[in-house]
Protein backbone atom coordinates (compact mmCIF):
# COMPACT_ATOMS: atom_id res chain seq x y z
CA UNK A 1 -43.50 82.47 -56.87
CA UNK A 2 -41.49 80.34 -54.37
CA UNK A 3 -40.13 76.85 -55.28
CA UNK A 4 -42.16 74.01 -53.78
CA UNK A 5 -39.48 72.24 -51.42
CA UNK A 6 -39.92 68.69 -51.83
CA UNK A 7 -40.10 66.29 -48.80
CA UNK A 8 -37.04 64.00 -50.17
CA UNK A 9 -33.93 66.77 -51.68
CA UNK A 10 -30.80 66.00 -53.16
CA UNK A 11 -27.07 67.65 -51.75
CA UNK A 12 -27.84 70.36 -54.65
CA UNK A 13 -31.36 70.77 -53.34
CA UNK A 14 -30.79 71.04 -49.87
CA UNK A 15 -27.91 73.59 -50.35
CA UNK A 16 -30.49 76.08 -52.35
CA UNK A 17 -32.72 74.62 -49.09
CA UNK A 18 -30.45 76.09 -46.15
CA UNK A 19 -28.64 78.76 -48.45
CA UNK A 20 -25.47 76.69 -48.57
CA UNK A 21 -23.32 75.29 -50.65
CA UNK A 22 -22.98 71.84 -51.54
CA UNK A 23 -19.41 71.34 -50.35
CA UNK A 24 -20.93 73.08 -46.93
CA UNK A 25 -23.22 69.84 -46.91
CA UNK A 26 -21.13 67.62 -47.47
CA UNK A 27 -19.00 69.00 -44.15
CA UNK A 28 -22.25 69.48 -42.31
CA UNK A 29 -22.50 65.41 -42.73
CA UNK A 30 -18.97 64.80 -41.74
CA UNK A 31 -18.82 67.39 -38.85
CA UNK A 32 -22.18 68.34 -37.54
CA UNK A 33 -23.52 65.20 -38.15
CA UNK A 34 -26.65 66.48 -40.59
CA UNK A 35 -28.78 63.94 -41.00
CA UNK A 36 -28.30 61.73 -45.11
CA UNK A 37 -28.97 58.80 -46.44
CA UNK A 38 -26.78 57.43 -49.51
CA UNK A 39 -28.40 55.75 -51.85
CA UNK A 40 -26.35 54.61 -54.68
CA UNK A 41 -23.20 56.61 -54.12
CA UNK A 42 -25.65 59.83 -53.40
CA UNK A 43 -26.99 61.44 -50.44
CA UNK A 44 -30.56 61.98 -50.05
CA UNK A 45 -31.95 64.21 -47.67
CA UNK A 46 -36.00 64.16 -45.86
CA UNK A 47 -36.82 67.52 -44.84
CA UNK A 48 -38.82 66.88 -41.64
CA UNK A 49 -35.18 64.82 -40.45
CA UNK A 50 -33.37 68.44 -41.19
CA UNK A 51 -35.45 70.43 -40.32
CA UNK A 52 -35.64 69.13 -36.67
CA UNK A 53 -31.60 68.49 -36.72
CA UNK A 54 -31.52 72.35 -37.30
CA UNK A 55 -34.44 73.13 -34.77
CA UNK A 56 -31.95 71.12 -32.29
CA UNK A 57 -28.56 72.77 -33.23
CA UNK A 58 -30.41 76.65 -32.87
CA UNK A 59 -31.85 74.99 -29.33
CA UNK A 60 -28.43 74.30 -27.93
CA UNK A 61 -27.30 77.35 -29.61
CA UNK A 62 -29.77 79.43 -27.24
CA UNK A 63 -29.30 77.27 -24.11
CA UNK A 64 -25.65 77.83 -24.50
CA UNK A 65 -26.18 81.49 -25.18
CA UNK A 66 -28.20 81.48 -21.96
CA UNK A 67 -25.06 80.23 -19.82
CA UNK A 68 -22.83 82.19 -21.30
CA UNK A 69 -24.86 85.96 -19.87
């Protein structure tokens, strides 16, 4: 049975989330600019905020596919 994904994750959560790892969020943050907010010294993630920051990166993935053929 799949795990229920909760609407609030943790870095550890969100990694199993995306199939990442941890450190990989943590540079996602710093780099790509994935949406967190820290709450006592640790991120917290909503999953409607990531999911749309990755609906946007895989749209400007395609459009840049597009000028590229």
């Amino acid at each position: 049975m799949p795990k229920e994904v909760k609407e609030v994750m943790d870095s550890r959560e969100l990694a199993e989330y995306l199939g990442y790892t941890p450190r990989t969020i943590y540079k996602l943050i710093r780099e790509e600019g994935l949406p967190a907010t820290r709450i006592r010294g640790q991120f917290r993630f909503k999953k409607d905020m990531v999911d749309r920051w990755l609906e946007d990166r895989m749209r400007l993935e395609d459009e840049s596919d597009d000028k590229t053929d």
